[in-house]
Protein backbone atom coordinates (compact mmCIF):
# COMPACT_ATOMS: atom_id res chain seq x y z
CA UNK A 1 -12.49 15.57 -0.16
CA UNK A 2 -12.98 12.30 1.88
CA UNK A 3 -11.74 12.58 5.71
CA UNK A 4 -12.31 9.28 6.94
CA UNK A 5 -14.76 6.33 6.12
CA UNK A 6 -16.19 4.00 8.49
CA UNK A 7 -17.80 0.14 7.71
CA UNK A 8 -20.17 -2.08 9.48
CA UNK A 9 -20.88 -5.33 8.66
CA UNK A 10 -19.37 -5.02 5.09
CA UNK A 11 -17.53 -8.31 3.87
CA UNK A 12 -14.54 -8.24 6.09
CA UNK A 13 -14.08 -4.45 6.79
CA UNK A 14 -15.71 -3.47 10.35
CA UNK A 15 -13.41 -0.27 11.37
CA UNK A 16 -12.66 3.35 10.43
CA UNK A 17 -10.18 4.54 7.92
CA UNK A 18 -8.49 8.06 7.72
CA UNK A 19 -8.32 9.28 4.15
CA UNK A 20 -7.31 13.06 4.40
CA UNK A 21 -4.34 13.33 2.19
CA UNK A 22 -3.92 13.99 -1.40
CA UNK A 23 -2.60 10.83 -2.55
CA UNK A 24 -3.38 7.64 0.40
CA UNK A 25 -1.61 4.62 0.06
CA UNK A 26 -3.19 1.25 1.44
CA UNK A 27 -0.98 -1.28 2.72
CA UNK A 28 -1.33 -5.07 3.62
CA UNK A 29 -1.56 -8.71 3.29
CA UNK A 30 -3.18 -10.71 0.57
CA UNK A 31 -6.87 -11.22 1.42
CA UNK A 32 -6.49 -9.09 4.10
CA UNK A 33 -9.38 -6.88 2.28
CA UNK A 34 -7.85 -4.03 0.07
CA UNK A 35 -9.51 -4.76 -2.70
CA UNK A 36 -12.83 -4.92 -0.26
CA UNK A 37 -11.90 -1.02 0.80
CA UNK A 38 -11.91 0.18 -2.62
CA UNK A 39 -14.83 -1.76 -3.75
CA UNK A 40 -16.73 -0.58 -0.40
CA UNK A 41 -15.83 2.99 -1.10
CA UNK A 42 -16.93 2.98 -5.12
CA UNK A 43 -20.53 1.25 -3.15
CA UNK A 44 -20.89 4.28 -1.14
CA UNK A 45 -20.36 7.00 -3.70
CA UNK A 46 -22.12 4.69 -6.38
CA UNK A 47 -25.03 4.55 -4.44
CA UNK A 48 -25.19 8.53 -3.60
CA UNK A 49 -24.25 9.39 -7.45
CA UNK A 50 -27.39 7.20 -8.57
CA UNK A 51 -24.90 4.32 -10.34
CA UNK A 52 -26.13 0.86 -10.20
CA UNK A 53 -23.90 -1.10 -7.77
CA UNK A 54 -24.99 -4.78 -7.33
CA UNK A 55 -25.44 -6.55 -3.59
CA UNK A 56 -25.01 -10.19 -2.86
CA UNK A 57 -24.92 -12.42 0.13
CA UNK A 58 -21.38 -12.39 0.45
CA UNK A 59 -21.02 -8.38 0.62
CA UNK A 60 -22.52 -8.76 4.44
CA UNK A 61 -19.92 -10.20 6.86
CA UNK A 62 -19.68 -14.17 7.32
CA UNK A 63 -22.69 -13.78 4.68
CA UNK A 64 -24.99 -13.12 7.39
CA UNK A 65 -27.72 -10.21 5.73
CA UNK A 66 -29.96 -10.22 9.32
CA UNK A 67 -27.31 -7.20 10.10
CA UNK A 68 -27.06 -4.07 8.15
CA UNK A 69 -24.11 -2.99 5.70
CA UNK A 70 -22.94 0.79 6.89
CA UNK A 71 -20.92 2.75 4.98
CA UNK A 72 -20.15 6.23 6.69
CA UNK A 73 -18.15 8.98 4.79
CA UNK A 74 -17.35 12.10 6.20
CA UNK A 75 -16.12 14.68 4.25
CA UNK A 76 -13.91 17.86 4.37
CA UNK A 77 -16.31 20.75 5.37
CA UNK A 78 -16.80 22.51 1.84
CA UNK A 79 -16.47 18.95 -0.47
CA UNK A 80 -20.04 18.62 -1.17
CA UNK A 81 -22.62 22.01 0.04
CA UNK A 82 -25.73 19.67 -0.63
CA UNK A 83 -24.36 17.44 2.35
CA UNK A 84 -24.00 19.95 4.80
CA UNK A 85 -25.47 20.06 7.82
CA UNK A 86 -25.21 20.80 11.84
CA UNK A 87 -24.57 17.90 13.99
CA UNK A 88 -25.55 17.78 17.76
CA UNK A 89 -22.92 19.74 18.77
CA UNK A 90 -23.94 22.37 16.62
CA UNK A 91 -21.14 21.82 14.45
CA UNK A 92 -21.30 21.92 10.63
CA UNK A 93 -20.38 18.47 9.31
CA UNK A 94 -20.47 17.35 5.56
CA UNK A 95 -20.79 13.61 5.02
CA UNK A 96 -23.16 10.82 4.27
CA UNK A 97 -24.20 7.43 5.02
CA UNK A 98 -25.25 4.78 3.24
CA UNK A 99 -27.37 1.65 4.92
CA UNK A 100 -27.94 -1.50 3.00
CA UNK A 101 -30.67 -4.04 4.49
CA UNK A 102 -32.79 -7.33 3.20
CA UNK A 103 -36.12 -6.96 2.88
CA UNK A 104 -38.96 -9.03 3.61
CA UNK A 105 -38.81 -10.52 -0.39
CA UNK A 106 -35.01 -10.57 0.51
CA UNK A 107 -33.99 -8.25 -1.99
CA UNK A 108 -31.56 -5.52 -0.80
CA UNK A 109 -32.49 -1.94 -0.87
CA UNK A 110 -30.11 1.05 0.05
CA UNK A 111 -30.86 3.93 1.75
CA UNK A 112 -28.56 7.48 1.55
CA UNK A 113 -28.64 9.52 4.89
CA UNK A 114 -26.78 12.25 6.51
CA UNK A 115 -24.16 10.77 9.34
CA UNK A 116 -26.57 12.03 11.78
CA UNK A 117 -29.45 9.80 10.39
CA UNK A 118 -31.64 12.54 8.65
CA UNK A 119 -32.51 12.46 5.18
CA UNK A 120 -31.35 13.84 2.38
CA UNK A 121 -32.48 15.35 -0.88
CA UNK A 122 -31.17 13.21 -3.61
CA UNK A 123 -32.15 14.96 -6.44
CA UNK A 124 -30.63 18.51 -4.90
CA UNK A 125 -27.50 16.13 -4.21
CA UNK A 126 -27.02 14.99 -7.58
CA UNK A 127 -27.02 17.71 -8.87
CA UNK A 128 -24.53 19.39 -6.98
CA UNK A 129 -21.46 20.98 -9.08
CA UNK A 130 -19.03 19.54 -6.63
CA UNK A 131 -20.36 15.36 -6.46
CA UNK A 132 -17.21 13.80 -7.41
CA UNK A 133 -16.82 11.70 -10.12
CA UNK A 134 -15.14 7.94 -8.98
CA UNK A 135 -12.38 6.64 -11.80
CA UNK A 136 -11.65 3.20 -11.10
CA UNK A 137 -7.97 2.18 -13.08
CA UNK A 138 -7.93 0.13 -15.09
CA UNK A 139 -11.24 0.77 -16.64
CA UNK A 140 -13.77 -1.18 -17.60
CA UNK A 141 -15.47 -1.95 -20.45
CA UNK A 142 -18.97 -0.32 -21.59
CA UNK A 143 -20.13 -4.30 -21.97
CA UNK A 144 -18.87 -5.19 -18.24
CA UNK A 145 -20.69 -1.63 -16.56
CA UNK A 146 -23.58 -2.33 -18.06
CA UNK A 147 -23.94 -6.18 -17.37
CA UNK A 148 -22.37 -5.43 -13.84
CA UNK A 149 -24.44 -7.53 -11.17
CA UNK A 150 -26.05 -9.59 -14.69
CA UNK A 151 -25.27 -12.69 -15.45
CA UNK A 152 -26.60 -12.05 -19.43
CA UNK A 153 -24.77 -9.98 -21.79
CA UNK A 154 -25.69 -6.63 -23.46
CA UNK A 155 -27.66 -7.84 -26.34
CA UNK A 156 -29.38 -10.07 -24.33
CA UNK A 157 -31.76 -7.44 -22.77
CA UNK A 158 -30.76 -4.22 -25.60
CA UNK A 159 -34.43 -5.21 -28.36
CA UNK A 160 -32.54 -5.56 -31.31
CA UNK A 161 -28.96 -5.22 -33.05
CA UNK A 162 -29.62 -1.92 -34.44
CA UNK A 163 -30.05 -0.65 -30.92
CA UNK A 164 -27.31 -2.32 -29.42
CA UNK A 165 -25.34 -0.65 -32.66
CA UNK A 166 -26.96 2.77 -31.58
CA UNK A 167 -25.47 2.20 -27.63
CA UNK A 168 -21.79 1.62 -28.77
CA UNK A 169 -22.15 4.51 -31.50
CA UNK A 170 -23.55 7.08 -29.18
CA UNK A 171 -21.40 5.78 -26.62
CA UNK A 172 -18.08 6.37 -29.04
CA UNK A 173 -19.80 9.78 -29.76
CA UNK A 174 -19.45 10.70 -26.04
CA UNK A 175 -16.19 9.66 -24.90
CA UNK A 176 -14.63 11.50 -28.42
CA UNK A 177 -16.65 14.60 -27.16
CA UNK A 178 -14.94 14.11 -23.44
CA UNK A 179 -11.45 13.16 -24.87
CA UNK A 180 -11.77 16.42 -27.54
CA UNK A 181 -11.59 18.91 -24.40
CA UNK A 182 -8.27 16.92 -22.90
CA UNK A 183 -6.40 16.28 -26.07
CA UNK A 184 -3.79 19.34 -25.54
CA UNK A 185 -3.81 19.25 -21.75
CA UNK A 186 -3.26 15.06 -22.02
CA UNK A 187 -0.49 15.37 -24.55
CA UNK A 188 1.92 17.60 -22.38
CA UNK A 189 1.36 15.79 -19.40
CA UNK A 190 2.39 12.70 -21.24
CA UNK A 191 5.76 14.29 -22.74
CA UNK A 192 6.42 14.48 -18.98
CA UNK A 193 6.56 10.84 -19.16
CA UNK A 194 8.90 11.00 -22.18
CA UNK A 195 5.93 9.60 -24.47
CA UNK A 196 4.65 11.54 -27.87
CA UNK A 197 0.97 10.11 -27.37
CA UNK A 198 -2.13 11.69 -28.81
CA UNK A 199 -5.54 10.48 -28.86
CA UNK A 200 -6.77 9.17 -31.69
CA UNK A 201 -10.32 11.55 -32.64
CA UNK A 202 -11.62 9.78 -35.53
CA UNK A 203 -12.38 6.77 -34.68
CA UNK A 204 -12.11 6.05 -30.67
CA UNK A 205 -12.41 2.60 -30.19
CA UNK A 206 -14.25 0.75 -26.95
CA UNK A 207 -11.82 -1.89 -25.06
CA UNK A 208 -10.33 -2.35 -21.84
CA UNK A 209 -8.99 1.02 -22.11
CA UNK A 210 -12.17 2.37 -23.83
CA UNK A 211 -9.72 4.37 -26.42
CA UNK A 212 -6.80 3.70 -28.44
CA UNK A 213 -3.74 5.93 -28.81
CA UNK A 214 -1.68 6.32 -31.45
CA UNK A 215 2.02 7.77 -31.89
CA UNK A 216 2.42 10.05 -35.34
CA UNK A 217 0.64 7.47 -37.69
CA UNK A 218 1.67 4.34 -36.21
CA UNK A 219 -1.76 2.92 -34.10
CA UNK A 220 -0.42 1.39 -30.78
CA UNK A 221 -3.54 -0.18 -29.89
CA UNK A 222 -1.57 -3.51 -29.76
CA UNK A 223 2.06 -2.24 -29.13
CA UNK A 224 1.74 0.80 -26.55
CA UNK A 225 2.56 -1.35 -23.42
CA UNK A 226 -0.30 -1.68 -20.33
CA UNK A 227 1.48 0.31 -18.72
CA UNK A 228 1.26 3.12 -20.31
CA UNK A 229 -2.22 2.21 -21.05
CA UNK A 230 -2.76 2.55 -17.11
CA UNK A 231 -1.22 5.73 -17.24
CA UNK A 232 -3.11 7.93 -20.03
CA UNK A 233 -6.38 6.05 -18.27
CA UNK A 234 -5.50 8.06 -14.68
CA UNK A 235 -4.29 11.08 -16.69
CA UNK A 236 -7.16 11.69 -18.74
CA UNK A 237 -9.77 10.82 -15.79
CA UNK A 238 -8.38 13.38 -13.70
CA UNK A 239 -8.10 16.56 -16.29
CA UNK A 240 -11.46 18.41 -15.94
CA UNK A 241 -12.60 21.64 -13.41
CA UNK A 242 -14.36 18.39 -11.66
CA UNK A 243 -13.59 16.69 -8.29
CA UNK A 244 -12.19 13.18 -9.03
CA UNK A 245 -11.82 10.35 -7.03
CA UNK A 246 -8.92 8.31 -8.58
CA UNK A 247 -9.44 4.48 -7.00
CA UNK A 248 -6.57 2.12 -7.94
CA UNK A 249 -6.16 -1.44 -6.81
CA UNK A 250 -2.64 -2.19 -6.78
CA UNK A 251 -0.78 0.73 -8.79
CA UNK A 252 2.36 -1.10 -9.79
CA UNK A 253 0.66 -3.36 -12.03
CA UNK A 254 2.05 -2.97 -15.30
CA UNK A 255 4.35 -0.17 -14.34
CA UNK A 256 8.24 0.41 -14.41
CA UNK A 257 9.47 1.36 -11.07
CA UNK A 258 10.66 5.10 -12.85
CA UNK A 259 7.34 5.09 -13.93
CA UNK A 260 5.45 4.92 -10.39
CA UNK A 261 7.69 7.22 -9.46
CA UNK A 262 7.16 9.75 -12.22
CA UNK A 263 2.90 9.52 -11.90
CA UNK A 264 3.26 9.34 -8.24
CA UNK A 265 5.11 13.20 -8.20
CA UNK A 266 2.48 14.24 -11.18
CA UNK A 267 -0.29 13.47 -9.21
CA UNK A 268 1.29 15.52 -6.41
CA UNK A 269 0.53 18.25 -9.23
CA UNK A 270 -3.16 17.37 -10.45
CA UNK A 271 -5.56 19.62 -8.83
CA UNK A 272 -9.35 18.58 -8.02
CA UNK A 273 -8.16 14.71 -7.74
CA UNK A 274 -7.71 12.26 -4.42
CA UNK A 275 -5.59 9.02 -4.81
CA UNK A 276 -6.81 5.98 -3.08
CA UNK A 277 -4.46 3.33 -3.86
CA UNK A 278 -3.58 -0.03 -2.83
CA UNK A 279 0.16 -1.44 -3.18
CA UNK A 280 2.05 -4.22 -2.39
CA UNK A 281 5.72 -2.22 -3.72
CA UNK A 282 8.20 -1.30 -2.22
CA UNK A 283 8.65 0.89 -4.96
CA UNK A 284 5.65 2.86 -4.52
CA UNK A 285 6.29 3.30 -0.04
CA UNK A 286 9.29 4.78 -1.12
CA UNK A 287 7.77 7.47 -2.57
CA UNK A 288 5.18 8.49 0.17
CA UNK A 289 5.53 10.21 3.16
CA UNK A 290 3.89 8.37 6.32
CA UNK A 291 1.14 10.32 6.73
CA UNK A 292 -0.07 9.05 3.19
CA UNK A 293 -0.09 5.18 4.39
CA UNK A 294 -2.45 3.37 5.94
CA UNK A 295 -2.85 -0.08 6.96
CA UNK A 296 -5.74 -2.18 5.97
CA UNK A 297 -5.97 -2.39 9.99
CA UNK A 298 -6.83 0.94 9.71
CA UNK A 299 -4.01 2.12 11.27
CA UNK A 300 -2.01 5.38 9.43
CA UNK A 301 1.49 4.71 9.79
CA UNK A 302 2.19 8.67 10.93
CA UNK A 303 0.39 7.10 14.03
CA UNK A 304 3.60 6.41 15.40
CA UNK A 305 4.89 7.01 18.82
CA UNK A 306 7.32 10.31 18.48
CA UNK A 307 9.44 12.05 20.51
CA UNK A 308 11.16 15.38 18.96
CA UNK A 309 13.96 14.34 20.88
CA UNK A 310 14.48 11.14 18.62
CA UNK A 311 12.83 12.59 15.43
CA UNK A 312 11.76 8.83 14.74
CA UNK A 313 8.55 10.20 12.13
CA UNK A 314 11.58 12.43 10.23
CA UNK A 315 14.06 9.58 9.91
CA UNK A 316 11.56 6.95 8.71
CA UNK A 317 10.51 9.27 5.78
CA UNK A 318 14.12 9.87 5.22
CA UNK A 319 15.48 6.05 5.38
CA UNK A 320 12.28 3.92 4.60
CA UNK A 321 13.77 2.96 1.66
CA UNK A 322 12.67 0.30 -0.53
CA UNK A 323 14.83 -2.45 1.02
CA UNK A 324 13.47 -1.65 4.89
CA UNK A 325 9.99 -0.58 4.01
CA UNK A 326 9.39 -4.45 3.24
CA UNK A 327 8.88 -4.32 7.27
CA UNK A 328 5.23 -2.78 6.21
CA UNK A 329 4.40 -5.75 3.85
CA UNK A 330 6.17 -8.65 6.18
CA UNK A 331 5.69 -10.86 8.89
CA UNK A 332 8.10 -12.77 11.18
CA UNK A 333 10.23 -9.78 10.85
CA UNK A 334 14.28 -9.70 11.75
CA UNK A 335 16.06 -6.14 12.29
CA UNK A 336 20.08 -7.03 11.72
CA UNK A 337 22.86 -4.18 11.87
CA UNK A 338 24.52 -4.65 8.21
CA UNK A 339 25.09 -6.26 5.04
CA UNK A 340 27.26 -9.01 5.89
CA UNK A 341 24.52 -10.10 8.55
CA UNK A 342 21.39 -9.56 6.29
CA UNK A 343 22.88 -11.92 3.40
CA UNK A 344 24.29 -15.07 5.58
CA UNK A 345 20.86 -15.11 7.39
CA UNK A 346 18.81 -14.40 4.13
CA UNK A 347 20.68 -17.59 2.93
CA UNK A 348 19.48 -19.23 5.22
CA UNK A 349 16.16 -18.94 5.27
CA UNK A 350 16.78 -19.72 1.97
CA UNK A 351 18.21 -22.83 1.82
CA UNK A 352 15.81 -23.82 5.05
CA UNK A 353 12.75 -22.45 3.55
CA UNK A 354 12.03 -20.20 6.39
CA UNK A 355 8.94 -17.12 6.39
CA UNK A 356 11.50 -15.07 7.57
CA UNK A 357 12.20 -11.23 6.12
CA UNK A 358 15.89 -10.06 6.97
CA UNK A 359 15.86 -5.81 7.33
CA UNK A 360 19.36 -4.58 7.02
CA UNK A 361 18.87 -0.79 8.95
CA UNK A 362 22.08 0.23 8.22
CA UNK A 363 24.07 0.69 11.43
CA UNK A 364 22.27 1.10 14.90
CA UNK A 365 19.56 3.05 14.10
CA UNK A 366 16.78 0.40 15.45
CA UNK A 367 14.66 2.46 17.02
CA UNK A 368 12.14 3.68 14.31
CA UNK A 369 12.01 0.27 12.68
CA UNK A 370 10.85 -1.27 16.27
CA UNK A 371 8.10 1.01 17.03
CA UNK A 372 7.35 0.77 13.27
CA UNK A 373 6.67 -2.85 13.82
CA UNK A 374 4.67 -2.58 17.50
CA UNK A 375 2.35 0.16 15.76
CA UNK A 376 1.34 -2.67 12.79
CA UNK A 377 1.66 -5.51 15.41
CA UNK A 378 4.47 -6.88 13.38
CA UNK A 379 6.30 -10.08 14.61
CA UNK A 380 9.68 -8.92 15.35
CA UNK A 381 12.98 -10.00 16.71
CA UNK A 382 16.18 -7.85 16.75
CA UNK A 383 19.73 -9.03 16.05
CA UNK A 384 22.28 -6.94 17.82
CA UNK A 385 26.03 -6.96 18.66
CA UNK A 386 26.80 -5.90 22.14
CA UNK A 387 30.28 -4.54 21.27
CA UNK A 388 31.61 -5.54 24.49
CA UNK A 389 35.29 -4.66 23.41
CA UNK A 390 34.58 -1.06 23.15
CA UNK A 391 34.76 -1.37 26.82
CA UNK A 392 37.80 -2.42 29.11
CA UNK A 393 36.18 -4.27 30.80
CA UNK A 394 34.35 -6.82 28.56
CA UNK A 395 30.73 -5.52 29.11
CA UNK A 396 28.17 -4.48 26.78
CA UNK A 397 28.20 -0.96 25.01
CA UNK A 398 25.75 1.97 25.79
CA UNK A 399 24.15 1.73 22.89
CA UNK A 400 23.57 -2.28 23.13
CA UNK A 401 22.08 -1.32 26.79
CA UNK A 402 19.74 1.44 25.34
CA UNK A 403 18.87 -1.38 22.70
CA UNK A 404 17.70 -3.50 25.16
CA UNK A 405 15.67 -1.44 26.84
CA UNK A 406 14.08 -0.44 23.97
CA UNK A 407 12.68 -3.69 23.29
CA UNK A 408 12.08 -4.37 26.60
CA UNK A 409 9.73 -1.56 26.36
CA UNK A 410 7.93 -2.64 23.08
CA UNK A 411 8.03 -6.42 23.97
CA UNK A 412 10.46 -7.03 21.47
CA UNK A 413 13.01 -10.17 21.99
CA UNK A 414 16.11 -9.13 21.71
CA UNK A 415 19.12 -11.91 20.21
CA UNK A 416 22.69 -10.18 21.65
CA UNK A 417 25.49 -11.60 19.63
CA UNK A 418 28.90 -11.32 21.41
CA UNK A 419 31.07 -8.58 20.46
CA UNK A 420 30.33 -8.81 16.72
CA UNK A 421 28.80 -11.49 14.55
CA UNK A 422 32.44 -12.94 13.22
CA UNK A 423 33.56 -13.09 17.07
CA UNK A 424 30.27 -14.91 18.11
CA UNK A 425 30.95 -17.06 15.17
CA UNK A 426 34.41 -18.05 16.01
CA UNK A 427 33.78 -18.58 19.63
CA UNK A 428 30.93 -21.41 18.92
CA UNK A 429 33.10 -23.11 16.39
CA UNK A 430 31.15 -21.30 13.18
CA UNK A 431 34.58 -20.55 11.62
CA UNK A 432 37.48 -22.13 12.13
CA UNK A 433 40.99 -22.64 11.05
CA UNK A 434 40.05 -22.24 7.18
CA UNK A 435 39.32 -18.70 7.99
CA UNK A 436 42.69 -17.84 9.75
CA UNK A 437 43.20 -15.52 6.78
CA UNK A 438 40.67 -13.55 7.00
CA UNK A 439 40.65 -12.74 10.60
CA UNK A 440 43.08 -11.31 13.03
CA UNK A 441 43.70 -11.35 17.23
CA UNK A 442 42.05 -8.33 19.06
CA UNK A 443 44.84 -6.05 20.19
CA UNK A 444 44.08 -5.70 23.37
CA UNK A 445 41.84 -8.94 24.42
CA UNK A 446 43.60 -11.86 22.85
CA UNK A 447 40.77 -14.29 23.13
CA UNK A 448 38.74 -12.39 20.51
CA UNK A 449 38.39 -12.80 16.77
CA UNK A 450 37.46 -10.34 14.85
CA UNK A 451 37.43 -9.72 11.13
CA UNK A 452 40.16 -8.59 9.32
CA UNK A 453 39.32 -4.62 7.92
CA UNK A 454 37.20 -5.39 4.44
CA UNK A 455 37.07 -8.81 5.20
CA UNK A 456 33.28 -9.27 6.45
CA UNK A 457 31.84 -9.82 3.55
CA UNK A 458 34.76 -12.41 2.24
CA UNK A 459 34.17 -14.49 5.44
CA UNK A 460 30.09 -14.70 4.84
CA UNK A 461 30.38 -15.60 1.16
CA UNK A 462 33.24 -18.33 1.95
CA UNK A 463 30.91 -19.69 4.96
CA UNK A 464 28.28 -19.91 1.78
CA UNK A 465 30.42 -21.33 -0.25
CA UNK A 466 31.76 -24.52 2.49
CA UNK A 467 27.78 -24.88 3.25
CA UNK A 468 28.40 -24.37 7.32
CA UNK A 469 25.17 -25.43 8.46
CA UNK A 470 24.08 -22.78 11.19
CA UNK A 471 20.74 -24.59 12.45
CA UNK A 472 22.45 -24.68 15.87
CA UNK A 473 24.04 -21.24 16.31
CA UNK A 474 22.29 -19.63 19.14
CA UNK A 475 20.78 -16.56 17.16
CA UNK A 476 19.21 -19.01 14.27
CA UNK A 477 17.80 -20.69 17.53
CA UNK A 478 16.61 -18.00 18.72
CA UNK A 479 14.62 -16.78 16.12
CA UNK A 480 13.65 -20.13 15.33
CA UNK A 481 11.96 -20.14 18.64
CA UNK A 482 10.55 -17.14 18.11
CA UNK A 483 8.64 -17.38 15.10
CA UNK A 484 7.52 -21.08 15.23
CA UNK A 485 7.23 -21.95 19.04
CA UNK A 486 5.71 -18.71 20.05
């Protein structure tokens, strides 16, 4: 359905974002204008469905309304016939634009174009079979889309009590005539979930969920948990021969990690739907491929600088697991070789109250995680032994030397720590004689340390333990200097 959407001048959105996949994942800070996306995307189709979408002053950039709001949507080729036309290249493009401007009374007025500027025929438009319908989750009340953009309630502008009865009553009518048509298809796809929900006919209630379901004869109207709430509300907005537009703003609210995981691979499933969701969960990256993640920068993380050679796209689907793909959400950003490594620096940061995030990638295998970080202009250091007694002669390993070319490449400081990190430790007076147990002589260079085998971890949590206060070992320095002097 969508392709890509551009905005101009709309809060803090002024770029072009790539929405071509099935399910599309939005990544980012806080206030870094998710929630803006979404809400500039439900604008757009709002204001070509004929829905009532509200403007203020603070929808144009820095509040400043002498500049136009653009939203520009195109579409894939056969979304929406009504919206087809030939561009200047002679090329048959399907999309729309919407322009918002002040008027002379300052009230703001939208107007719905082709990309190309031309007009279009609303009422042909909206009446086309294939106009998606938008599903915002969680959904809102009949009271709150009705007053949307008032600052009165209902009643206040409905003439009397007996027609504000005759709203909610034809209103329950409708949504039991919509839910009828799902009940059988909405009651298998929750057994997937391992939940025996049916809707509740006789009486559908309006709330935040604008229904109530009920298990056998028990009502769960107050026990069924939100998050299952969430779930029946994307379920049953996306089973119809309809185009849907699914828009969530931050899916792991109220939901188990097995359950993301389990509505993520349904919706895989659903036909006539597109996801656009935001996330801040690890949870949820770990279940997308890269080509389904964007960055509120507008960068899509399948972006990335490949070489077949290196298969960097393959092994970041295959090993952005939950614990690395916090690199996406972080800043000041530190790439360390193992375990023992990630936990003595995570402690601390702790203990120093540092805005650092440790990444453990699991061995060597750097390589994907820097270019990761240079494609979302991440903050990044790397921590690296340079296994110099792999060699006989003391110097640093291949691998340290492809390292550090690496970063030099990407601009990436690179903190070498000598031979490994209980040798650097031991050779600037880190550990001492009350770790003579746990370490042993190199057998062939003498004046190394290194840990005894199974030992790494033992020698971390005893340095916890004695409180060894590492503000002046070189690579806490380094990264000190870094993040805070740089």
């Amino acid at each position: 359905m969508i392709k890509e959407i551009r905005f101009s001048n709309f809060r803090n959105l002024n770029g072009t974002y790539s929405f071509d996949k099935k399910i599309n994942i939005v990544v980012g800070k806080n206030s870094s204008g998710k929630s803006n996306l979404l809400d500039g995307i439900k604008l757009a189709f709002n204001s070509l469905i004929g829905n009532y979408s509200p403007i203020v002053l603070s929808d144009f950039t820095n509040s400043d309304d002498n500049n136009n709001i653009e939203i520009e949507v195109l579409l894939h080729e056969d979304a929406i016939p009504s919206l087809l036309y030939f561009d200047s290249t002679k090329y048959q493009t399907c999309g729309f634009k919407v322009i918002i401007r002040r008027t002379e009374s300052g009230k703001y007025i939208k107007h719905v174009r082709h990309l190309s500027g031309g007009q279009i025929d609303l009422e042909i438009a909206r009446e086309d079979s294939k106009l998606p319908k938008i599903h915002e989750i969680p959904l809102q009340r009949i009271e709150d889309i009705l007053t949307s953009g008032f600052t009165f309630g209902i009643t206040q502008f409905i003439e009397s009590e007996e027609k504000y009865r005759d709203v909610i009553r034809d209103s329950k009518l409708e949504i039991k005539k919509q839910i009828e048509k799902k009940e059988v298809e909405f009651t298998k796809l929750c057994n997937k979930f391992n939940q025996k929900l049916r809707i509740e006919l006789s009486n559908p209630k309006l709330g935040n969920e604008k229904l109530y379901l009920v298990d056998g004869d028990k009502e769960h109207n107050l026990k069924i948990g939100s998050g299952y709430k969430s779930v029946a509300n994307i379920l049953l907005n996306s089973i119809n021969d309809e185009f849907n537009i699914i828009i969530i703003d931050e899916m792991e609210n109220h939901l188990h990690p097995s359950l993301i995981r389990s509505l993520i691979r349904e919706m895989r499933n659903i036909p006539n739907i597109q996801v656009i969701t935001t996330t801040h969960s690890p949870v949820v990256i770990n279940e997308m491929f890269l080509s389904e993640l964007i960055d509120i920068s507008g960068v899509r993380l399948s972006q990335i600088q490949d070489d077949p050679k290196s298969s960097i796209k393959k092994k970041l689907n295959r090993f952005l697991h939950p614990g690395r793909n916090e690199l996406i959400f972080a800043d000041n950003i530190v790439l360390v070789e193992g375990y023992t490594e990630e936990i003595l620096l995570k402690n601390f940061l702790l203990s120093n109250n540092k805005n650092w995030t440790i990444i453990n990638v699991g061995g060597v295998m750097f390589e994907p995680y820097i270019l990761l970080a240079k494609l979302l202009q991440k903050k990044l250091v790397v921590v690296s032994d340079n296994d110099k007694t792999l060699s006989e002669s003391k110097s640093k390993s291949a691998r340290f030397i492809n390292l550090e070319q690496i970063c030099g490449d990407n601009n990436v400081r690179i903190i070498e720590v000598d031979n490994t990190m209980e040798s650097d430790l031991y050779c600037n007076n880190f550990i001492d004689s009350r770790f003579e147990d746990l370490l042993s002589t190199h057998q062939v260079f003498t004046d190394v340390k290194i840990a005894k085998p199974k030992q790494k971890t033992t020698i971390v949590d005893r340095m916890i333990e004695l409180d060894i206060d590492l503000s002046d070992w070189h690579v806490i320095k380094g990264i000190t200097d870094e993040f805070e002097n740089n």
